[in-house]
C-alpha atoms as a PDB file:
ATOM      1  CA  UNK A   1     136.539 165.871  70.223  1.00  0.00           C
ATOM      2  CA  UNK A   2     133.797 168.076  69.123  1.00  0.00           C
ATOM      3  CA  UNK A   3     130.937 166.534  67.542  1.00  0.00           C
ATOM      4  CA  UNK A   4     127.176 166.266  66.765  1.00  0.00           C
ATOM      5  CA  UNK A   5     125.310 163.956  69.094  1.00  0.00           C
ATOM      6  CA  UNK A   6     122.171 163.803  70.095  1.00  0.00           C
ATOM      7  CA  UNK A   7     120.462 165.429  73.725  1.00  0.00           C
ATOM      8  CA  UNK A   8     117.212 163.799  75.522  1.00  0.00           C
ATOM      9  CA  UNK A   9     115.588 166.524  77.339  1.00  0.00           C
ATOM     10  CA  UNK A  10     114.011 164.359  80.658  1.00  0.00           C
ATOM     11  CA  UNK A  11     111.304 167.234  81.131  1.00  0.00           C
ATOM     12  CA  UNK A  12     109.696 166.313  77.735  1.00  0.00           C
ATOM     13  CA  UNK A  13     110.468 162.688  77.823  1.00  0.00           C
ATOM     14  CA  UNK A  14     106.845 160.685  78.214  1.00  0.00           C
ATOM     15  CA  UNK A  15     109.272 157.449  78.826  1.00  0.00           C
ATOM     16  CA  UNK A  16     107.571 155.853  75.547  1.00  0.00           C
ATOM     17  CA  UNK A  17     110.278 154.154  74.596  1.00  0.00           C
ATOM     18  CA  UNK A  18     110.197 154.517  70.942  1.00  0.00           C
ATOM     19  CA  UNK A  19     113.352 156.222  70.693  1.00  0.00           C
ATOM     20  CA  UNK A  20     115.596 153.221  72.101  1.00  0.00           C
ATOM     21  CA  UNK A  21     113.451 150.578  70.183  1.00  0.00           C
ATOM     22  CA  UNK A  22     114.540 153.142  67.085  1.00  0.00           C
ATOM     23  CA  UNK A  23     118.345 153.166  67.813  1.00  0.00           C
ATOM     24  CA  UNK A  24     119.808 150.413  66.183  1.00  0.00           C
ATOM     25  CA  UNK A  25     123.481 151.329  68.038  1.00  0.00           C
ATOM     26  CA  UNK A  26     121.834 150.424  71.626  1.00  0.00           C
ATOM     27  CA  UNK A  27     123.488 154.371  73.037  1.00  0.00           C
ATOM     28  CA  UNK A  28     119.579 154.624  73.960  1.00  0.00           C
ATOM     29  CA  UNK A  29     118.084 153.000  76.858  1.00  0.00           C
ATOM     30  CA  UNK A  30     115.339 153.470  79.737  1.00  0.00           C
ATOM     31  CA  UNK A  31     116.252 154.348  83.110  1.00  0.00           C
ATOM     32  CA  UNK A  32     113.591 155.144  85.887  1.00  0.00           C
ATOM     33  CA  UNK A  33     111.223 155.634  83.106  1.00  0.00           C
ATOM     34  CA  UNK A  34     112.923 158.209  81.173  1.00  0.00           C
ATOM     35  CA  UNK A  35     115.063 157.899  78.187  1.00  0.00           C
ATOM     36  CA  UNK A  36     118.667 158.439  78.483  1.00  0.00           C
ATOM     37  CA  UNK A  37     121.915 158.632  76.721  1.00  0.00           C
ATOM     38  CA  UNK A  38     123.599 155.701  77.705  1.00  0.00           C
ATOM     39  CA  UNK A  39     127.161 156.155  75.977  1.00  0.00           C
ATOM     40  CA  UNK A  40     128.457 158.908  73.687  1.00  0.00           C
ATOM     41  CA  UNK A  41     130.526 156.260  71.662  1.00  0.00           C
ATOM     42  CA  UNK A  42     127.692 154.055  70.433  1.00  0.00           C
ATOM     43  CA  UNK A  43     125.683 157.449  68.848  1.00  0.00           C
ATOM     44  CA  UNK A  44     126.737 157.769  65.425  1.00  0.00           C
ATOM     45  CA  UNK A  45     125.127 161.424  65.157  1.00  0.00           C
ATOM     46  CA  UNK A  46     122.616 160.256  62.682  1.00  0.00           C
ATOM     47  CA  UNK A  47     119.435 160.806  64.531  1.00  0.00           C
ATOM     48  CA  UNK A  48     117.106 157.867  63.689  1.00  0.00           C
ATOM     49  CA  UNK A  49     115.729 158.318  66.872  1.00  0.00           C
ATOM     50  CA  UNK A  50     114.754 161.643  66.431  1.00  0.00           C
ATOM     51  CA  UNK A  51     111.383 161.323  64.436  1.00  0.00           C
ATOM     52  CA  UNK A  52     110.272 158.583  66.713  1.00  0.00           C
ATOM     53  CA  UNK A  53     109.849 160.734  69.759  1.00  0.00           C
ATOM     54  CA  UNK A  54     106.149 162.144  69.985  1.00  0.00           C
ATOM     55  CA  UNK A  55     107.066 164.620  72.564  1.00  0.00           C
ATOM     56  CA  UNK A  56     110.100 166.567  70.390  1.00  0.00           C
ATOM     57  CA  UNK A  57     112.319 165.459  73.491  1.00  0.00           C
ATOM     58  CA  UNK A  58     115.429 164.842  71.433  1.00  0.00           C
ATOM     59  CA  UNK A  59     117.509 167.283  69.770  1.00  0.00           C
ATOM     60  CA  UNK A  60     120.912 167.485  68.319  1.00  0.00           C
ATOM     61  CA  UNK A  61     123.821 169.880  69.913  1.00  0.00           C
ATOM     62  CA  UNK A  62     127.692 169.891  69.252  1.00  0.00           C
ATOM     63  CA  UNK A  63     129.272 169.096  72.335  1.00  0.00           C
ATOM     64  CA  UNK A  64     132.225 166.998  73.565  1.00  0.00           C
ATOM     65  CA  UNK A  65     131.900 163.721  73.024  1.00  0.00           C
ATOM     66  CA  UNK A  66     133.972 160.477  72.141  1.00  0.00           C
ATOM     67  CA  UNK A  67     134.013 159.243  68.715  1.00  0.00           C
ATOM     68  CA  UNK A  68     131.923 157.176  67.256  1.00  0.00           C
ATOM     69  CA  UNK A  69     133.183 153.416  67.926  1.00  0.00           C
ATOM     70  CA  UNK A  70     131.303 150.947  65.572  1.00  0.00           C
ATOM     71  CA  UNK A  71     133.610 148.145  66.423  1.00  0.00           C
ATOM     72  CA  UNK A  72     132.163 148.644  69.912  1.00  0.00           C
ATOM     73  CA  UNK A  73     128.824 148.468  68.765  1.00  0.00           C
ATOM     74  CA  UNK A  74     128.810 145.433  66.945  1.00  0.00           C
ATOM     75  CA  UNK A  75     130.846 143.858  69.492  1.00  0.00           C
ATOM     76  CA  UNK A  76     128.031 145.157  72.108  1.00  0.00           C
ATOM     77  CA  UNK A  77     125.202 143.050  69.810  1.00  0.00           C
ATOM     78  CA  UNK A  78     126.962 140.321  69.465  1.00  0.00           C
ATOM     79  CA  UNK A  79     127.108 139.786  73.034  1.00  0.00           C
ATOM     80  CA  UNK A  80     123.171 140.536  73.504  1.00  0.00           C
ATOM     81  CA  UNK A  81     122.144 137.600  70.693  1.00  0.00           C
ATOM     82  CA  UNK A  82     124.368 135.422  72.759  1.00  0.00           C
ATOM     83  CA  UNK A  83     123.071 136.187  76.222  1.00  0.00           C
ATOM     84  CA  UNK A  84     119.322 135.964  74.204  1.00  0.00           C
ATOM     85  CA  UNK A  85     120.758 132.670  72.577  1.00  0.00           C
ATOM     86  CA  UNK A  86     122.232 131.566  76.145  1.00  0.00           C
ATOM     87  CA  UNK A  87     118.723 132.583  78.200  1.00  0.00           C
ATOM     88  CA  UNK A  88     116.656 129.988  80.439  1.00  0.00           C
ATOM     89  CA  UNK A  89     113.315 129.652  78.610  1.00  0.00           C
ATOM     90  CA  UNK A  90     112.186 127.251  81.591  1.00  0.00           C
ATOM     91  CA  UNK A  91     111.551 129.814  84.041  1.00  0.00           C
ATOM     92  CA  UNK A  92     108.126 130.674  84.932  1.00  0.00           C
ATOM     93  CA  UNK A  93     108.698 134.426  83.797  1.00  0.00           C
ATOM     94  CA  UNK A  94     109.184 133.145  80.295  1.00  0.00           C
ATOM     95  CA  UNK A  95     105.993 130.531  80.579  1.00  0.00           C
ATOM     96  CA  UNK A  96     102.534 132.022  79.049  1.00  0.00           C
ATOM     97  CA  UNK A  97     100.547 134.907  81.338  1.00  0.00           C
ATOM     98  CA  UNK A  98     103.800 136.155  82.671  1.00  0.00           C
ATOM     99  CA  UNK A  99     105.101 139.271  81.207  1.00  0.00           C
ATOM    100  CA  UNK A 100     108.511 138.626  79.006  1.00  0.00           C
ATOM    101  CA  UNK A 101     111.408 140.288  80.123  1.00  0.00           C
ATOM    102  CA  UNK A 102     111.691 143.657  79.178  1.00  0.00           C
ATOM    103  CA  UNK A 103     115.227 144.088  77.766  1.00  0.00           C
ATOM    104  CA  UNK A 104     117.239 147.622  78.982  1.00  0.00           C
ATOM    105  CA  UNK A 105     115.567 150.106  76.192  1.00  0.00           C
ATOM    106  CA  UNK A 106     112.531 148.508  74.904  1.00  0.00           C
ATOM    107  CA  UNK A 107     109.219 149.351  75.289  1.00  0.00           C
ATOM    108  CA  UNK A 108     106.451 148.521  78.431  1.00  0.00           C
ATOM    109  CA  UNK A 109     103.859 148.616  75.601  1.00  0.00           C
ATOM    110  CA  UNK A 110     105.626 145.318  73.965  1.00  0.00           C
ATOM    111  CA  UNK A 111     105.730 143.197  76.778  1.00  0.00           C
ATOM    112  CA  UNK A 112     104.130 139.969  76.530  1.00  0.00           C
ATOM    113  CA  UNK A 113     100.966 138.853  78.281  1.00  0.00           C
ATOM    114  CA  UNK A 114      98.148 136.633  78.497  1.00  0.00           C
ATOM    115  CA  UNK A 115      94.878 137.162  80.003  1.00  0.00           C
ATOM    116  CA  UNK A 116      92.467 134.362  81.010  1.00  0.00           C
ATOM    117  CA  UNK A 117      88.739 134.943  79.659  1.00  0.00           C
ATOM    118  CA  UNK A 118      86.118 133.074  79.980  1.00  0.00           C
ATOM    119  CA  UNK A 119      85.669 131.532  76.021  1.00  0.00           C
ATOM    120  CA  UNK A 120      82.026 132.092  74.257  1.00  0.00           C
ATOM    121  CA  UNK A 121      80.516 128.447  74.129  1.00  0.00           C
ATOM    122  CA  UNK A 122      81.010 126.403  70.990  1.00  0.00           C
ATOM    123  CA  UNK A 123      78.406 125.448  68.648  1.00  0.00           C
ATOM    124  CA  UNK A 124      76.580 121.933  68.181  1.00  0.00           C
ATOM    125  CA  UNK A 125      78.129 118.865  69.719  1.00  0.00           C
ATOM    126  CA  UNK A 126      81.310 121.683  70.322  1.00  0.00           C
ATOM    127  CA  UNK A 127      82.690 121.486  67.310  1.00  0.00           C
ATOM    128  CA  UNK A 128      80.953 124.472  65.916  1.00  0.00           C
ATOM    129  CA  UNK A 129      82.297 127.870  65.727  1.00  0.00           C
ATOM    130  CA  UNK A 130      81.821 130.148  68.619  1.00  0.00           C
ATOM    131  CA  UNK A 131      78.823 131.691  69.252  1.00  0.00           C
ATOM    132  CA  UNK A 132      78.023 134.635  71.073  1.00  0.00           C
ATOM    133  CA  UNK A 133      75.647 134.391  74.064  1.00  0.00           C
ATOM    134  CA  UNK A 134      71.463 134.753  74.010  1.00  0.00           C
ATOM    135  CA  UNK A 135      70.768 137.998  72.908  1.00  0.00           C
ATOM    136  CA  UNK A 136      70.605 140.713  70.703  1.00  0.00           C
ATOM    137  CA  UNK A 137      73.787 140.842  68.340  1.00  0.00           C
ATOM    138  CA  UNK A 138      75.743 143.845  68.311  1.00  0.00           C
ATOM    139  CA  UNK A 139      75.633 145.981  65.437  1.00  0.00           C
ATOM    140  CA  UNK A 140      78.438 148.635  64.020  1.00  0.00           C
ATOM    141  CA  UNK A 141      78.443 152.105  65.335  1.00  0.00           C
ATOM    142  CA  UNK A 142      80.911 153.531  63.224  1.00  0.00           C
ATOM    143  CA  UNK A 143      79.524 156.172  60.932  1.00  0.00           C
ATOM    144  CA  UNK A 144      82.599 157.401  59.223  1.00  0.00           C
ATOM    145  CA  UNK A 145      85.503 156.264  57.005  1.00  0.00           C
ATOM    146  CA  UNK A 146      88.310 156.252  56.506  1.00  0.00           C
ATOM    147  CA  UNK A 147      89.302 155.708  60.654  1.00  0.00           C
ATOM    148  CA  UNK A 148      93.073 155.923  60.264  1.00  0.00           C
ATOM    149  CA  UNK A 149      94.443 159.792  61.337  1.00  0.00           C
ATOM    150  CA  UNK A 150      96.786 159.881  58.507  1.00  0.00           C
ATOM    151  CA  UNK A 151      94.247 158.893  55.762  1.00  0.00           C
ATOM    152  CA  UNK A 152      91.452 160.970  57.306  1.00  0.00           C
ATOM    153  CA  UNK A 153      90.069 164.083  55.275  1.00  0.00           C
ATOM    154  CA  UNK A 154      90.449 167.293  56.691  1.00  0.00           C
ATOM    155  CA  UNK A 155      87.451 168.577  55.988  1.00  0.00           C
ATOM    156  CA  UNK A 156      84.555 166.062  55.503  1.00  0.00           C
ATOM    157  CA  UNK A 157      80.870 166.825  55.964  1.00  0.00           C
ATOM    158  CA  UNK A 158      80.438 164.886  59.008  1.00  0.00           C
ATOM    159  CA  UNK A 159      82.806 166.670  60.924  1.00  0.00           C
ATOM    160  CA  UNK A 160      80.463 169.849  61.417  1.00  0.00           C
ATOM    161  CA  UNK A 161      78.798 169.509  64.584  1.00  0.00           C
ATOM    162  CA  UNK A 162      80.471 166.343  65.675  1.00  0.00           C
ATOM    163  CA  UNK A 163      81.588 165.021  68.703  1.00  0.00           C
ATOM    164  CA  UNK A 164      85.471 163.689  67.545  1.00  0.00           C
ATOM    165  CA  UNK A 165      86.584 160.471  69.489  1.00  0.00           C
ATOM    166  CA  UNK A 166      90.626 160.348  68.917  1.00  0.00           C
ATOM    167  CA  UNK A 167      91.283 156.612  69.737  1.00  0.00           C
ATOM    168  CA  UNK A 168      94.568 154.373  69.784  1.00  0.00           C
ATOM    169  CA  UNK A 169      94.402 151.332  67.823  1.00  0.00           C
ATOM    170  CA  UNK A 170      94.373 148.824  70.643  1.00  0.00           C
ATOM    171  CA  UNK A 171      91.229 149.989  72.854  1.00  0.00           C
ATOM    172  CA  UNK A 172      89.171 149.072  70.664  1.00  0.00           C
ATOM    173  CA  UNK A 173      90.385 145.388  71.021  1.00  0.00           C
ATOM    174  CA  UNK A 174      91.282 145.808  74.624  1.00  0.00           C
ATOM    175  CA  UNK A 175      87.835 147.244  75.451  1.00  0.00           C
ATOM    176  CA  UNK A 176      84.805 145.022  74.555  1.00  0.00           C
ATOM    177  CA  UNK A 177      81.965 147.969  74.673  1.00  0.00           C
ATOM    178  CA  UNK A 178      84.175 149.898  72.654  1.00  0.00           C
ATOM    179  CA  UNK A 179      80.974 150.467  70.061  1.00  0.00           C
ATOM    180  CA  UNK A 180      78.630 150.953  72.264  1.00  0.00           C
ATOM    181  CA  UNK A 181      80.580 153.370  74.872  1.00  0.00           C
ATOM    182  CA  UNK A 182      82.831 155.470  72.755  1.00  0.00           C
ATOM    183  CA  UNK A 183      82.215 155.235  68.736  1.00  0.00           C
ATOM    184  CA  UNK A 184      78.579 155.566  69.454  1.00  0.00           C
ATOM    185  CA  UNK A 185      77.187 159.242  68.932  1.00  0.00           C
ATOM    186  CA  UNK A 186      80.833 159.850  67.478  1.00  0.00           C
ATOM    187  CA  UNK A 187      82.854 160.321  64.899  1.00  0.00           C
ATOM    188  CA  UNK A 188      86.096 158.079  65.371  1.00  0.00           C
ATOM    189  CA  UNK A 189      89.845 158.313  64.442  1.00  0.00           C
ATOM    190  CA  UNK A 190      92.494 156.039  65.267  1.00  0.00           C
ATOM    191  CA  UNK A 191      96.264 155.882  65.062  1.00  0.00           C
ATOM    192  CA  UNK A 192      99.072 154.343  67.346  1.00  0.00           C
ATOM    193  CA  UNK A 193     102.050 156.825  67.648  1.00  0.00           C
ATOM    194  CA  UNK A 194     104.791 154.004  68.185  1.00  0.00           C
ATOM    195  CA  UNK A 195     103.888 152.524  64.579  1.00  0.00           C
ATOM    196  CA  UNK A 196     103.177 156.001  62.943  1.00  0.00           C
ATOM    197  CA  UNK A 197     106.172 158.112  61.778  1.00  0.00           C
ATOM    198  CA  UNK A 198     104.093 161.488  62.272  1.00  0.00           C
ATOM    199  CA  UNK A 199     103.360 163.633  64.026  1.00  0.00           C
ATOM    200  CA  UNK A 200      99.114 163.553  64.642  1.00  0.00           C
ATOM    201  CA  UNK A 201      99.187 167.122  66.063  1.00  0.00           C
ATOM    202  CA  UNK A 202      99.059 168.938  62.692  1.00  0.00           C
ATOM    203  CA  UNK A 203      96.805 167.205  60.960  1.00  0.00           C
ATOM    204  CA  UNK A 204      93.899 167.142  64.100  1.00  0.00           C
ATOM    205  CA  UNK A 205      94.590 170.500  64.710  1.00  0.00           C
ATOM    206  CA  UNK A 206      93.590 171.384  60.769  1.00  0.00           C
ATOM    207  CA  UNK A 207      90.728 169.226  61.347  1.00  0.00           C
ATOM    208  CA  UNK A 208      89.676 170.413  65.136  1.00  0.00           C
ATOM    209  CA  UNK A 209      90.412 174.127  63.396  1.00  0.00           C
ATOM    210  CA  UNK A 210      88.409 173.979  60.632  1.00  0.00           C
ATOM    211  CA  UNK A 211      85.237 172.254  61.175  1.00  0.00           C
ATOM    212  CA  UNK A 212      82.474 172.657  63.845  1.00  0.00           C
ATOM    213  CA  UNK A 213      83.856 170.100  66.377  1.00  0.00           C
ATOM    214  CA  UNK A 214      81.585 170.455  69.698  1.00  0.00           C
ATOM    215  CA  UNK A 215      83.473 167.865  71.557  1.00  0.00           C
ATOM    216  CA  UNK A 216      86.897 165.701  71.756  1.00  0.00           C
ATOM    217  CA  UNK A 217      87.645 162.422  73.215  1.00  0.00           C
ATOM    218  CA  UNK A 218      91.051 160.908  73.838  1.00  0.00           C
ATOM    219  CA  UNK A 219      90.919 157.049  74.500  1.00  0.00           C
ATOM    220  CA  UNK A 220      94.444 155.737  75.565  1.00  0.00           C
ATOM    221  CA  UNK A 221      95.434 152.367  76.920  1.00  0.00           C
ATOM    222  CA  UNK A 222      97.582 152.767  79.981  1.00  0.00           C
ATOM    223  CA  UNK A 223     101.024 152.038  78.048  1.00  0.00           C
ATOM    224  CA  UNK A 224     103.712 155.078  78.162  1.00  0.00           C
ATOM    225  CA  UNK A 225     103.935 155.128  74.120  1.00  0.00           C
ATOM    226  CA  UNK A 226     100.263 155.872  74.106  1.00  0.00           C
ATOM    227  CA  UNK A 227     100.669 159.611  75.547  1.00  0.00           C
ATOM    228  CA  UNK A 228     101.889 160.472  72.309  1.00  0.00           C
ATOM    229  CA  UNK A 229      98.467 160.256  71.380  1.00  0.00           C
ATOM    230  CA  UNK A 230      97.473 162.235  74.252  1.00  0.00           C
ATOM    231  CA  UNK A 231     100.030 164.486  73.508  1.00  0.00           C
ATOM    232  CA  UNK A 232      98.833 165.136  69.891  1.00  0.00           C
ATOM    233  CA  UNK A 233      95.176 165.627  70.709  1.00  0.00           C
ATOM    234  CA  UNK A 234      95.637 168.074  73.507  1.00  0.00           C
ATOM    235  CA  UNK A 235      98.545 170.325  70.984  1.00  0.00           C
ATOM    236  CA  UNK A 236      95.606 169.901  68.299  1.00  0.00           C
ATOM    237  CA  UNK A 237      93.092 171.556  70.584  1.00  0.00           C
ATOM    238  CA  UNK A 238      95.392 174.295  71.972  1.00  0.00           C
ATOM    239  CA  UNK A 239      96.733 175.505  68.404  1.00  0.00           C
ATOM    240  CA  UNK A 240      92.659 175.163  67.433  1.00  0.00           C
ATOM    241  CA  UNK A 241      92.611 178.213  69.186  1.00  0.00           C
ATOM    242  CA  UNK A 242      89.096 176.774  70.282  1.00  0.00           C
ATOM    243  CA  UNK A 243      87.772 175.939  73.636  1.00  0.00           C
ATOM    244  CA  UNK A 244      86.256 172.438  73.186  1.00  0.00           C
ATOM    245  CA  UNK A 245      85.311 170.405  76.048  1.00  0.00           C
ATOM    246  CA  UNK A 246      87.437 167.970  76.214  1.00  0.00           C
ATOM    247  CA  UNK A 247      87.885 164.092  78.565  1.00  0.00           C
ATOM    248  CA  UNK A 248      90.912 161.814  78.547  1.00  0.00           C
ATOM    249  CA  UNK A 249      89.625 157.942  79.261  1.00  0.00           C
ATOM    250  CA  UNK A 250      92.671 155.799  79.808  1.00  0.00           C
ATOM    251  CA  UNK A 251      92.064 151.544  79.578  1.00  0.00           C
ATOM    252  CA  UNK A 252      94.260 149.005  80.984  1.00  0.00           C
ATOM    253  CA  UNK A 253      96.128 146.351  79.055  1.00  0.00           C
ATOM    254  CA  UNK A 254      93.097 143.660  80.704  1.00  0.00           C
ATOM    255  CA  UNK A 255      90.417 145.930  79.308  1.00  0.00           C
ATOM    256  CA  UNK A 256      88.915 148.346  81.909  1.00  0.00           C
ATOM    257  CA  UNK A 257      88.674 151.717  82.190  1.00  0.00           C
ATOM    258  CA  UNK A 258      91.564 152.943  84.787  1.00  0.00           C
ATOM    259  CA  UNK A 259      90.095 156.706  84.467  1.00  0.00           C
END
């Protein structure tokens, strides 16, 4: 039969993930890093995939297809909670500092991990708080608000001659000189594609288009669902129709820079 159903173009596909975490019917999943349409009968045609994908790599088309088969689905869940219920959990992949499993269509960016730091000494007798080491104490370098891309003004007087820093939410937790190395000297927005249902390239390119912006910098971490951010930034300075100088700095799930 004839039907609608969705189509994953592989040349746009930034192997995020977001799309398969999105499709509740499991016809999503990852394969050699790219999303793909695993079976025709589990897509119900809907498309709840399709605003989850920063890169505009899914599209509908009318094509041959097999039905919709919901009984399949559900049957198909059922026997994932069981093989979740029926898992080892005494293996040393699912013991802390070893990634979890990373289920056939999630995403890289949600596996689990712990990293060993050294902890800040504790106060008197060790049963104090923390405390940070001899020194000076850090101070704030943020100089605008709000941070968030989607609650940002467009036009705001401390745009005009700024240099724009276009973060992801996790470096600055990932990265401890995050202050001092990239907000410094900046003006700062944030977002996270995976979490955000929009798409960041129209509103940075009204605000890359419209005020005096002398300089843009992208800070990533090294997870796939973070080039959406990339993505965003570098449509926002092409449809600017400005030449800005521009630097992508990527940091790694233990916090350093990778590039």
């Amino acid at each position: 039969m004839k039907r609608k159903i969705i189509h994953i173009d592989e040349e746009k596909c930034n192997g995020c993930g977001a799309c398969a975490a999105a499709c509740h019917e499991g016809a999503i999943g990852m394969v050699d890093g790219k999303a793909k349409l695993l079976r025709d009968d589990y897509c119900d045609g809907m498309g709840d995939c399709l605003p989850e994908c920063p890169t505009g790599a899914i599209t509908f088309e009318v094509r041959e297809a097999a039905a919709y088969d919901e009984a399949a689905v559900l049957a198909n869940k059922q026997k994932q909670m069981k093989d979740q219920d029926m898992a080892p959990h005494g293996d040393p992949e699912h013991q802390p500092g070893h990634p979890a499993p990373h289920p056939e269509g999630g995403c890289p960016g949600s596996r689990i991990r712990q990293m060993n730091r050294n902890p800040l000494p504790e106060g008197p007798e060790n049963n104090g708080p923390a405390v940070p080491p001899p020194g000076p104490v850090p101070t704030s370098q943020l100089t605008n608000w709000p941070v968030q891309i989607k609650l940002a003004p467009i036009n705001a007087p401390y745009f005009n001659g700024a240099k724009l820093l276009i973060a992801a939410d996790c470096t600055a937790y990932a990265y401890a000189g995050f202050h001092r190395d990239f907000i410094r000297g900046k003006i700062a927005l944030v977002g996270c594609p995976k979490l955000d249902s929009v798409d960041y390239s129209e509103k940075l390119t009204e605000i890359i288009a419209g005020n005096d912006i002398k300089s843009v910098t992208i800070v990533r971490m090294e997870v796939p669902c973070c080039g959406g951010l990339e993505l965003a930034a570098k449509k926002a300075l092409q449809a600017s129709g400005k030449f800005i100088p521009w630097q992508v700095v990527t940091i790694s799930i233990e916090g350093e820079i990778l590039e």
